[in-house]
C-alpha atoms as a PDB file:
ATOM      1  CA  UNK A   1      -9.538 -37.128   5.857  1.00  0.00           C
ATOM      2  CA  UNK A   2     -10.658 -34.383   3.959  1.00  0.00           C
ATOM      3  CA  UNK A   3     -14.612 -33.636   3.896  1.00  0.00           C
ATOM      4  CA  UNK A   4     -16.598 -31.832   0.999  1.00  0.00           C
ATOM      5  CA  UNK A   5     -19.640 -30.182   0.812  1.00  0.00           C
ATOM      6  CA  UNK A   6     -21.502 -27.564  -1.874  1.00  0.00           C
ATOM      7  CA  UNK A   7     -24.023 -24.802  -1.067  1.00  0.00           C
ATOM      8  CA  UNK A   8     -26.010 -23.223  -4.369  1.00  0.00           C
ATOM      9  CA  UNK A   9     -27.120 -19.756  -4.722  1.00  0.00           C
ATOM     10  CA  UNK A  10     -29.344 -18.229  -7.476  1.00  0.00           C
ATOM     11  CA  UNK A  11     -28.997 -14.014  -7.219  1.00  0.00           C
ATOM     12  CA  UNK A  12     -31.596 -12.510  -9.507  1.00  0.00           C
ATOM     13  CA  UNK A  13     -30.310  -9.292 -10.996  1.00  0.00           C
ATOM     14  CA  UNK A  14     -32.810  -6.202 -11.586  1.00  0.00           C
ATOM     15  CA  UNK A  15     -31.534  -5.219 -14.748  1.00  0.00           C
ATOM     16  CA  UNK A  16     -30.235  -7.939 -17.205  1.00  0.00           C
ATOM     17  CA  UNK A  17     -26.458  -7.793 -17.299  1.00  0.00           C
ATOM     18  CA  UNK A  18     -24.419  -7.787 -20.261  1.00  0.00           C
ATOM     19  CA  UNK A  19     -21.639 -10.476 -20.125  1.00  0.00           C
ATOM     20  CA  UNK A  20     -19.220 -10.728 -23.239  1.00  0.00           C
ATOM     21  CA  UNK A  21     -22.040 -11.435 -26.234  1.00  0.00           C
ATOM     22  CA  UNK A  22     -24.599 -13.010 -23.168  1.00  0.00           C
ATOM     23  CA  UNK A  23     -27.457 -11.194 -21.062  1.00  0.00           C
ATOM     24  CA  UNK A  24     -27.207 -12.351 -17.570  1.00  0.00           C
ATOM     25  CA  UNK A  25     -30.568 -12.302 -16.211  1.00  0.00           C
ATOM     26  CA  UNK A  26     -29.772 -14.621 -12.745  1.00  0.00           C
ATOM     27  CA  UNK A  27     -26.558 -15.033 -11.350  1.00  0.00           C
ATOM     28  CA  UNK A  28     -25.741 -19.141 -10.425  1.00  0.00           C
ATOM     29  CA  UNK A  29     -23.103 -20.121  -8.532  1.00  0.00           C
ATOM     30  CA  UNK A  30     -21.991 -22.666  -5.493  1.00  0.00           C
ATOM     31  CA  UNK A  31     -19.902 -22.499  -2.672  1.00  0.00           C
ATOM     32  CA  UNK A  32     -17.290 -25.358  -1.983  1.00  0.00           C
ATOM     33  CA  UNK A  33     -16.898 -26.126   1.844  1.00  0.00           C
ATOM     34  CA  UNK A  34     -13.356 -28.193   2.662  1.00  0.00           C
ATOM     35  CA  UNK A  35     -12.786 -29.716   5.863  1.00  0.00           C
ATOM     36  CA  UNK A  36     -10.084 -31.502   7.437  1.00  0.00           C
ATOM     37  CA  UNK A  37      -8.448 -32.032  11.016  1.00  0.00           C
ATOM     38  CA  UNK A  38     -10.761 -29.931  12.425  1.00  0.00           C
ATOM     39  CA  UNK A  39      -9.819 -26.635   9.891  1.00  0.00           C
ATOM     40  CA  UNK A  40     -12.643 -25.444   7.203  1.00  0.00           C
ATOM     41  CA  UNK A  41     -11.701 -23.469   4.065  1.00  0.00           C
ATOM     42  CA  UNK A  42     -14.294 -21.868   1.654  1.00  0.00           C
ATOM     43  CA  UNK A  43     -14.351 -21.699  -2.444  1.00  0.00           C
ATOM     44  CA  UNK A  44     -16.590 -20.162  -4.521  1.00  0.00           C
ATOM     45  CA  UNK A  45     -17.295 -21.525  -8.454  1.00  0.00           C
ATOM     46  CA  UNK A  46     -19.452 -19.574 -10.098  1.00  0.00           C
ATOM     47  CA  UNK A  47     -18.559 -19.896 -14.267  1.00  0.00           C
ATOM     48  CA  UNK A  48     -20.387 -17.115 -16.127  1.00  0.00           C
ATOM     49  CA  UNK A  49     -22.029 -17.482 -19.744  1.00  0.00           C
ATOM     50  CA  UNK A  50     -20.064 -15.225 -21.610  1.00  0.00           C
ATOM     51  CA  UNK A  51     -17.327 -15.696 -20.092  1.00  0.00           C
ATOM     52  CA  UNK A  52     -16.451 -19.232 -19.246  1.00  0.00           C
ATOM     53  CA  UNK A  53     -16.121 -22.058 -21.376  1.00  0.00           C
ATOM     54  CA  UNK A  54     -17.433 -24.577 -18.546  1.00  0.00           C
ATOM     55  CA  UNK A  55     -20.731 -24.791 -17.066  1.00  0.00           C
ATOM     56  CA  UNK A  56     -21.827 -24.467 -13.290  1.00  0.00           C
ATOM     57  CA  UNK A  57     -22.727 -28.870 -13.866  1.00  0.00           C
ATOM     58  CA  UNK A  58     -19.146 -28.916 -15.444  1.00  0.00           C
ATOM     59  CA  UNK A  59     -17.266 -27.106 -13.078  1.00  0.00           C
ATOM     60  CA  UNK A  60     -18.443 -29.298  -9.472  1.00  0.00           C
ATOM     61  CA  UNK A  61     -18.018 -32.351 -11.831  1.00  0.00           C
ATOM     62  CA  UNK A  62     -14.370 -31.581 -11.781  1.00  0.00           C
ATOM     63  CA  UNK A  63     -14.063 -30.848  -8.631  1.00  0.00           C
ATOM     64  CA  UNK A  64     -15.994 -34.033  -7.688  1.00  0.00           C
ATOM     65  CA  UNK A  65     -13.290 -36.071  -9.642  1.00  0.00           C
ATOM     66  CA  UNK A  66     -10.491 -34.206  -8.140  1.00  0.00           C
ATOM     67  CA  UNK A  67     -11.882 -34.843  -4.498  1.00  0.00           C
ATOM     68  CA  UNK A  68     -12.047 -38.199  -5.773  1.00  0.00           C
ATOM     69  CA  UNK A  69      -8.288 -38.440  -7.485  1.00  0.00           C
ATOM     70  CA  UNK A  70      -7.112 -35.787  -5.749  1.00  0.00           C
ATOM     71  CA  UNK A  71      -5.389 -34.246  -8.498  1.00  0.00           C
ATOM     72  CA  UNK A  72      -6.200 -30.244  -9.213  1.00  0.00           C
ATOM     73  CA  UNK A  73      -9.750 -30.458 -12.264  1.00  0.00           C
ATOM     74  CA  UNK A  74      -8.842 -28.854 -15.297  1.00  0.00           C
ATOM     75  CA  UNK A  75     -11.545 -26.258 -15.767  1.00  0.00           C
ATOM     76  CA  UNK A  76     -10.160 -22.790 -14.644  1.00  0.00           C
ATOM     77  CA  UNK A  77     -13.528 -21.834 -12.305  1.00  0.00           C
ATOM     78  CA  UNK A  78     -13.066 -24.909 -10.327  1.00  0.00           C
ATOM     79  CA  UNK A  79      -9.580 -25.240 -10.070  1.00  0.00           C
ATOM     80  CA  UNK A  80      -9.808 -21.623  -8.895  1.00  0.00           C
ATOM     81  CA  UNK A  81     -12.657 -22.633  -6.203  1.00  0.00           C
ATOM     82  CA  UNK A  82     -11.209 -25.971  -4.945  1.00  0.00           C
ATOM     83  CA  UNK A  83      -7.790 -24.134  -4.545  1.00  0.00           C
ATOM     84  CA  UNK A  84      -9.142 -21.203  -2.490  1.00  0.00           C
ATOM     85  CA  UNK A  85     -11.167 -23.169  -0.182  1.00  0.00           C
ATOM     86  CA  UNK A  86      -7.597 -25.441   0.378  1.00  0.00           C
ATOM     87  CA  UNK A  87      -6.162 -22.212   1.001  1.00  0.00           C
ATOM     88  CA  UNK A  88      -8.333 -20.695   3.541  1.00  0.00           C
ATOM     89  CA  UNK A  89      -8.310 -23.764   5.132  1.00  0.00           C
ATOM     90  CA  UNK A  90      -4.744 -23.699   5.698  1.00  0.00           C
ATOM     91  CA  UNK A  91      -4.786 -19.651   6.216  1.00  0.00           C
ATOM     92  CA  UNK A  92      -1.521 -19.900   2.836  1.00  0.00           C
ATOM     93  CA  UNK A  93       0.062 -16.200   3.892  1.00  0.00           C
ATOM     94  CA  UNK A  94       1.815 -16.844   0.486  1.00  0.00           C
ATOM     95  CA  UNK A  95      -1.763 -15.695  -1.257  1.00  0.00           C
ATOM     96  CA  UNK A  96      -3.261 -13.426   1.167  1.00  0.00           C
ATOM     97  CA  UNK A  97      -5.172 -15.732   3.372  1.00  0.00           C
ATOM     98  CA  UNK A  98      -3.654 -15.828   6.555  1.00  0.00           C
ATOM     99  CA  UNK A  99      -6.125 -15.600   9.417  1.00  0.00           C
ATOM    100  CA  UNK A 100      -7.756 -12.105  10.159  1.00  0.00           C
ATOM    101  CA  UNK A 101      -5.727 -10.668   7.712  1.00  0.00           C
ATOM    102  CA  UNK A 102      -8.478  -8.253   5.761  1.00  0.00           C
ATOM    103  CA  UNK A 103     -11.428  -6.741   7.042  1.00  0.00           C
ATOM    104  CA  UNK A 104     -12.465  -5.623   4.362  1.00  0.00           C
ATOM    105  CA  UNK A 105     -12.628  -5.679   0.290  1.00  0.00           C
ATOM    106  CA  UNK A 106     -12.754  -2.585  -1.601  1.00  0.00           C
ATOM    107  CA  UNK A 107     -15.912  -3.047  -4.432  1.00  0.00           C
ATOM    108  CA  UNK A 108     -16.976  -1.055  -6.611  1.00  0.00           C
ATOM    109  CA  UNK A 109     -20.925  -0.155  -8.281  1.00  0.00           C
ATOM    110  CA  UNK A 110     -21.712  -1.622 -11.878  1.00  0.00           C
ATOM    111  CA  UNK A 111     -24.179  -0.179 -13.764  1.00  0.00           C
ATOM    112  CA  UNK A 112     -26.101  -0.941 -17.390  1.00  0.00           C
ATOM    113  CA  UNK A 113     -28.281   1.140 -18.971  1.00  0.00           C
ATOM    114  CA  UNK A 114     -29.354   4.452 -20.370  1.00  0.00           C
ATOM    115  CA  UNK A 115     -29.130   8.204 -19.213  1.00  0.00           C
ATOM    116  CA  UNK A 116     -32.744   8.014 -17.748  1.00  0.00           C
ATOM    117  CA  UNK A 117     -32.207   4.936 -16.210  1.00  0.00           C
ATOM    118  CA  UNK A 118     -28.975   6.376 -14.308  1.00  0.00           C
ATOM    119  CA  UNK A 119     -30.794   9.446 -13.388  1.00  0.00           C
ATOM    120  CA  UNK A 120     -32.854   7.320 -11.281  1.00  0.00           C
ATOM    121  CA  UNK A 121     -30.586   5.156  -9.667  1.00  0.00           C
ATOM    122  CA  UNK A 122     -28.739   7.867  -8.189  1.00  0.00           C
ATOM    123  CA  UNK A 123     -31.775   9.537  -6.988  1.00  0.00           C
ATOM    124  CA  UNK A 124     -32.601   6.328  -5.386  1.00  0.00           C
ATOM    125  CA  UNK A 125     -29.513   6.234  -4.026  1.00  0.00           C
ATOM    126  CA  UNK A 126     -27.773   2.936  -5.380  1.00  0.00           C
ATOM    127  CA  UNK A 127     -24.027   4.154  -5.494  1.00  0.00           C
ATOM    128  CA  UNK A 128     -24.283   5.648  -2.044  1.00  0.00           C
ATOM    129  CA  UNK A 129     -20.782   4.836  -0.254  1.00  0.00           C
ATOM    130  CA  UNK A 130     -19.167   3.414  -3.678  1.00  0.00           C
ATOM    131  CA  UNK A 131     -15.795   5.560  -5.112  1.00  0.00           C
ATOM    132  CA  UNK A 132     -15.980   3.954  -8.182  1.00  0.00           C
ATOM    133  CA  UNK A 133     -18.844   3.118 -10.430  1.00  0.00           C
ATOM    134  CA  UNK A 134     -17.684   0.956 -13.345  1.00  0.00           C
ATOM    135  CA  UNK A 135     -20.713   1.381 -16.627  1.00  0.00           C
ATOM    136  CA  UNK A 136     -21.187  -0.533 -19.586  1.00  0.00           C
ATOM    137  CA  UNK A 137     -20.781   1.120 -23.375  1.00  0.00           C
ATOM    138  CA  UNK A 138     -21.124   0.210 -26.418  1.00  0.00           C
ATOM    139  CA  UNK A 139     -24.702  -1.020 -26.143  1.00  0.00           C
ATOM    140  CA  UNK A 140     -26.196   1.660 -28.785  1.00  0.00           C
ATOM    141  CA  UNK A 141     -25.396   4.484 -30.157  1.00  0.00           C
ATOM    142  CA  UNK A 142     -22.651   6.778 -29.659  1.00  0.00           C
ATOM    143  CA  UNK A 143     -25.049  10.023 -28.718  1.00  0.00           C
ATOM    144  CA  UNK A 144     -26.512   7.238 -26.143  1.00  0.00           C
ATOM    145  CA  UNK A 145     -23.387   5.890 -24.333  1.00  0.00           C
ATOM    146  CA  UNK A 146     -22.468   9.976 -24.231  1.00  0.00           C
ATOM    147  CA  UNK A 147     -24.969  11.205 -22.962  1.00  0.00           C
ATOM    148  CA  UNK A 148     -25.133   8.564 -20.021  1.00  0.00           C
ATOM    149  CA  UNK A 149     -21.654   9.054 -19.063  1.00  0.00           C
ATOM    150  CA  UNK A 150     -22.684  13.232 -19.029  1.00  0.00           C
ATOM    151  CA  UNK A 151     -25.549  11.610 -16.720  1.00  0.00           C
ATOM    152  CA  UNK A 152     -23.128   9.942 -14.351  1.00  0.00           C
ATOM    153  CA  UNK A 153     -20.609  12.404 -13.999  1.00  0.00           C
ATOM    154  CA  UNK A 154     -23.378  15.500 -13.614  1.00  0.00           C
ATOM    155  CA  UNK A 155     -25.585  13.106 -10.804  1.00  0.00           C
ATOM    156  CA  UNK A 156     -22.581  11.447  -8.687  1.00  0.00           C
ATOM    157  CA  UNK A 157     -20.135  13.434  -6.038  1.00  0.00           C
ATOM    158  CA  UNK A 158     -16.773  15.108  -8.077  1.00  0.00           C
ATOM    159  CA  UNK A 159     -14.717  12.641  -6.285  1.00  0.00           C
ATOM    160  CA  UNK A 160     -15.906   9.232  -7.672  1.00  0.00           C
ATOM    161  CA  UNK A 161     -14.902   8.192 -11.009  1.00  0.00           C
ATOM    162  CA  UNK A 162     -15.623   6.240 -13.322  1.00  0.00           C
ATOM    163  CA  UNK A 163     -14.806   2.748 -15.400  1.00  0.00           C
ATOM    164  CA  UNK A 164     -16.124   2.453 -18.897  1.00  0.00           C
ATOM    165  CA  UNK A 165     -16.175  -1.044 -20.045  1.00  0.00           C
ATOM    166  CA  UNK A 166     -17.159  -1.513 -23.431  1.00  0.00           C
ATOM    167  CA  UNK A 167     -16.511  -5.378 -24.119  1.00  0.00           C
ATOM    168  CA  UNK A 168     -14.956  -4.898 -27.644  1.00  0.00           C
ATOM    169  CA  UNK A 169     -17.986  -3.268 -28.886  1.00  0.00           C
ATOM    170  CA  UNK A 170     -16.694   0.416 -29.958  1.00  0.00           C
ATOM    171  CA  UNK A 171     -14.208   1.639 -33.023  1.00  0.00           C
ATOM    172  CA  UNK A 172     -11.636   3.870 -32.442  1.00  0.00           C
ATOM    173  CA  UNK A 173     -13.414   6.668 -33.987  1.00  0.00           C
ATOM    174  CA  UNK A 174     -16.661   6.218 -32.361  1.00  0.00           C
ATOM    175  CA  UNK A 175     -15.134   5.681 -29.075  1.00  0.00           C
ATOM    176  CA  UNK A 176     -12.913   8.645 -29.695  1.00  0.00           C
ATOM    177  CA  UNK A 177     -15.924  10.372 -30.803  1.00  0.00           C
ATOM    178  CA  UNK A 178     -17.907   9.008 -27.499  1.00  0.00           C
ATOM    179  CA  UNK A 179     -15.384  11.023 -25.044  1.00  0.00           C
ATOM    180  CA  UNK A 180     -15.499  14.543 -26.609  1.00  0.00           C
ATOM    181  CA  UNK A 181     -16.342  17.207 -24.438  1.00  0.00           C
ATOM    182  CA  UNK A 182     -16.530  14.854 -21.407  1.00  0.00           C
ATOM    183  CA  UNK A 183     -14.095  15.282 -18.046  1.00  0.00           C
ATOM    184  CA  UNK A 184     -11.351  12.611 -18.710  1.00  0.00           C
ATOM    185  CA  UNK A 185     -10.130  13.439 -15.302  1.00  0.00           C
ATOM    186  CA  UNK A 186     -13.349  11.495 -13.587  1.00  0.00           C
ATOM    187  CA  UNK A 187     -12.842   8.982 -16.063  1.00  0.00           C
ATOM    188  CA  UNK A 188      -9.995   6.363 -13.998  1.00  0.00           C
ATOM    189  CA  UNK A 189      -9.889   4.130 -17.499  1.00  0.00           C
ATOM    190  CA  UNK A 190     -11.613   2.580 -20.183  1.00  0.00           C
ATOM    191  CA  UNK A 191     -11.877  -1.245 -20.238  1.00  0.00           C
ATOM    192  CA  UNK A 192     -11.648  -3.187 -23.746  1.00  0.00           C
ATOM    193  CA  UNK A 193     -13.820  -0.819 -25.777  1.00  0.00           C
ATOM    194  CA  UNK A 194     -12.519  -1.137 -28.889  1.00  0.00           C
ATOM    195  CA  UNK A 195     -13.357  -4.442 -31.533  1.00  0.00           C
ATOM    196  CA  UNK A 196      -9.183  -3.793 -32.139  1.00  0.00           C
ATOM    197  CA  UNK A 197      -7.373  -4.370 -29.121  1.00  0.00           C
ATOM    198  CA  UNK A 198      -4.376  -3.231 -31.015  1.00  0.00           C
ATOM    199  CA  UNK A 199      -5.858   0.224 -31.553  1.00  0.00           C
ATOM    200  CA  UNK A 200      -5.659   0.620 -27.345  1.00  0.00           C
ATOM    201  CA  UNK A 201      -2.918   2.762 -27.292  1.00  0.00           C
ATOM    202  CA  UNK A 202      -4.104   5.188 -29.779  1.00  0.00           C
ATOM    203  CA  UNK A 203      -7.611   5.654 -28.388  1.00  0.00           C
ATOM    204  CA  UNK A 204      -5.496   6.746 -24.996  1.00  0.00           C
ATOM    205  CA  UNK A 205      -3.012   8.999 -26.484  1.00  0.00           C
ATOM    206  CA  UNK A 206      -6.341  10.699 -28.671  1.00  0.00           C
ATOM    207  CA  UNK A 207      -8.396  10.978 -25.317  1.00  0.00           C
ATOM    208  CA  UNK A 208      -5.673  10.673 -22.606  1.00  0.00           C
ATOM    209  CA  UNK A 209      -8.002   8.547 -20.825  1.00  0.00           C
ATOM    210  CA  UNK A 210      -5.784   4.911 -19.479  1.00  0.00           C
ATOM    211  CA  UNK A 211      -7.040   2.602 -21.233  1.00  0.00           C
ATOM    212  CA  UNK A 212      -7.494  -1.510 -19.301  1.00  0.00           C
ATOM    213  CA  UNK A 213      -6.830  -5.095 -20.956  1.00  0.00           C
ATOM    214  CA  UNK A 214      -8.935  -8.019 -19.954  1.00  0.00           C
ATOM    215  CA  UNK A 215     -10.105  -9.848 -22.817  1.00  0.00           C
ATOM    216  CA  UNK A 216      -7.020  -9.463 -24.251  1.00  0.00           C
ATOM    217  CA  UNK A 217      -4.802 -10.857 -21.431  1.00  0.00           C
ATOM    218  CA  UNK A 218      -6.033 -14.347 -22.358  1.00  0.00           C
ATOM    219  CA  UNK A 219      -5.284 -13.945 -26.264  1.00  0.00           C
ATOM    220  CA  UNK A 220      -1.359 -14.627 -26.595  1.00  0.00           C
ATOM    221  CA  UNK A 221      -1.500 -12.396 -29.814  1.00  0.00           C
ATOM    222  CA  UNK A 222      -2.643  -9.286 -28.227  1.00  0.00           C
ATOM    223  CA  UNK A 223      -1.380  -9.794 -24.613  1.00  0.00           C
ATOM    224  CA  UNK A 224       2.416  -9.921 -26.079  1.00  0.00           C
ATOM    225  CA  UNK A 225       1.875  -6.290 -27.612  1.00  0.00           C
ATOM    226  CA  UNK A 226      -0.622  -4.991 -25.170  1.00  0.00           C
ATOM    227  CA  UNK A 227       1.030  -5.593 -21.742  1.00  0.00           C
ATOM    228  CA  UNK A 228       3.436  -2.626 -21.160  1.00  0.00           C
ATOM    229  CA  UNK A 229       2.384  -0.650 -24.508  1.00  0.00           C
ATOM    230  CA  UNK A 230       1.840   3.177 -24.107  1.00  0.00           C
ATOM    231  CA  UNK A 231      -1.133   3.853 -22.786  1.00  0.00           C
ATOM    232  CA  UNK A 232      -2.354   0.453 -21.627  1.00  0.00           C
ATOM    233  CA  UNK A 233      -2.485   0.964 -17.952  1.00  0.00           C
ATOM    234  CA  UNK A 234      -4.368  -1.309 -16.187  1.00  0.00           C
ATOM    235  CA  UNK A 235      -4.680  -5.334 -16.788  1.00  0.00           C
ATOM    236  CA  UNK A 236      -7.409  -6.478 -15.089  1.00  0.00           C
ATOM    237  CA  UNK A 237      -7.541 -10.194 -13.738  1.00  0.00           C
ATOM    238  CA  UNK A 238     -10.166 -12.521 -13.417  1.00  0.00           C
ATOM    239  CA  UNK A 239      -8.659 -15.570 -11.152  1.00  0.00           C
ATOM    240  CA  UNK A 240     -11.579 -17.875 -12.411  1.00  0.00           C
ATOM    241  CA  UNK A 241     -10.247 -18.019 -16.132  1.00  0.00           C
ATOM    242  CA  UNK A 242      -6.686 -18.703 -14.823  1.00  0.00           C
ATOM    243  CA  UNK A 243      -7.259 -21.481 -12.585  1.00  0.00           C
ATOM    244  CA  UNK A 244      -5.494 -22.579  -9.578  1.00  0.00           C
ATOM    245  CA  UNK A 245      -4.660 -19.385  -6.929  1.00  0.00           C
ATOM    246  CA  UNK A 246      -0.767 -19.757  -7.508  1.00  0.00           C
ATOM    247  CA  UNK A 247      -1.855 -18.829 -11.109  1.00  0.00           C
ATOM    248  CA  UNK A 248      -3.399 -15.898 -10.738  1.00  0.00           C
ATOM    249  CA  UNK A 249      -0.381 -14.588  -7.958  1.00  0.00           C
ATOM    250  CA  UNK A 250       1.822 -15.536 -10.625  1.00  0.00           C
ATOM    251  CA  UNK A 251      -0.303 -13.376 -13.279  1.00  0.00           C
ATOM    252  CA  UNK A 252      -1.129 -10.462 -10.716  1.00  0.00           C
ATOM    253  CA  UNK A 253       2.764  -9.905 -10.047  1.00  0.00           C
ATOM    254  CA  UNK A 254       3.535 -10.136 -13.921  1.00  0.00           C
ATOM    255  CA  UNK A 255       1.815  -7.098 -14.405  1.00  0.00           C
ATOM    256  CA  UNK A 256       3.636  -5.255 -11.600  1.00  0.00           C
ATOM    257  CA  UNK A 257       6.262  -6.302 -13.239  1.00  0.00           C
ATOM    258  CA  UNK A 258       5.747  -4.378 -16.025  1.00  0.00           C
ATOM    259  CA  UNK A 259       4.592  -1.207 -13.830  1.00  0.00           C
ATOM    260  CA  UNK A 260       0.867  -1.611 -14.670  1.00  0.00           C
ATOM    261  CA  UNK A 261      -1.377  -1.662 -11.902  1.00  0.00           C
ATOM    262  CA  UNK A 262      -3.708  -5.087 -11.953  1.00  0.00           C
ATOM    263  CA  UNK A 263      -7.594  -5.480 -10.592  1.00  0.00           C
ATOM    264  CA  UNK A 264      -9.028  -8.385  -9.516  1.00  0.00           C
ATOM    265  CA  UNK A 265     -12.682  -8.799 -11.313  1.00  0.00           C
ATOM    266  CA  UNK A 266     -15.705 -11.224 -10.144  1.00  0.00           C
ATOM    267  CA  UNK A 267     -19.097 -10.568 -11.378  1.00  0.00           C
ATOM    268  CA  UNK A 268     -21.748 -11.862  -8.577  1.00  0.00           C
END
């Protein structure tokens, strides 16, 4: 007989972080713990405002009526959490979760704010160890998201780049205009910037800077002239908006399908 349980965790952040059209200000989640026969898997739900449709209360009352029913719930983050910790309990090779398997998972830094801000969170030493430091633009002006991407790329070792994510806030010519006289080579791709999704593939052959889907991966209209299109690179995949594991397998090797390399994106 299968056994559940739920652990809650409240993360205060030390800068508000922008998610979609919210400010996160403390990060709420739970962990799902499944036993049965003597195996335990793990599941974390953790819906974001700004992201998710469902709330944290929503989300373990669906997995409450599935544990219940036992039937997979319906919203995305905890079909995605009940189906991970059934998964780790039963070590499925078929999604990466046989025993021992990983000792590690590759991260990388996030960082919002401005150029002085930066300036003093590499001096403190926050991105120590990280290759990759993915920033939010789009949050002011133009001169403002320039001139902390200058700030990043002049404090931080040559070899790590960055990820500009600019969550549909930029036109093409201000984003266009954001880039000039920066290093596209440090710059490994620019996530949803524009308010245009369409315009993706322009904005990369004007900067030559890969340009990443998210947002749009979820929108039929723009995923079925995004995915593949010149320029458009990367899709990155958040597992909690597609549901159940197999889902998101199915969605990750879609998109090697179509030679684009895929990331796997959770916000704690």
């Amino acid at each position: 007989m299968k056994s559940y349980s739920v652990g809650w965790y409240e993360l205060p952040l030390r800068t508000p972080f922008p998610a979609g059209k919210e400010m996160v200000q403390v990060r709420r989640g739970a962990i799902l713990r499944v036993e049965e026969g003597g195996q335990i898997g793990y599941g974390e739900i953790a819906p974001l405002a700004g992201l998710h449709r469902e709330t944290l209360q929503d989300a373990l009352e669906g997995v409450q009526e599935a544990a219940c029913s036992g039937s997979m719930p319906m919203s995305p983050s905890a079909a995605f959490g009940l189906s991970c910790a059934q998964a780790t309990m039963t070590h499925d090779r078929r999604f990466g979760f046989a025993r021992s398997e990983h000792s590690g998972v590759g991260v990388n830094a996030v960082f919002s704010g401005d150029a002085a801000a930066a300036s003093v969170a590499i001096e403190r030493g926050d991105f120590t160890g990280f290759r990759t430091v993915k920033v939010k633009v789009g949050l002011g002006k133009v001169a403002d998201d320039a001139a902390l991407i200058r700030a990043m790329l002049d404090g931080l070792d040559p070899s790590v780049r960055l990820r500009l994510d600019g969550n549909r806030r930029l036109t093409l010519t201000s984003a266009a205009r954001m880039m000039k006289r920066l290093d596209a080579g440090r710059i490994e791709y620019m996530e949803e910037p524009l308010r245009d999704p369409l315009e993706l593939p322009e904005l990369s052959r004007r900067t030559g800077i890969p340009m990443a889907i998210d947002e749009s991966l979820y929108e039929p209209e723009h995923r079925e002239s995004l995915v593949g299109a010149p320029g458009v690179e990367v899709q990155v995949i958040k597992p909690s908006l597609l549901g159940a594991v197999p889902r998101a397998s199915r969605c990750r090797s879609s998109s090697r399908a179509c030679s684009a390399h895929s990331r796997r994106s959770n916000t704690r």
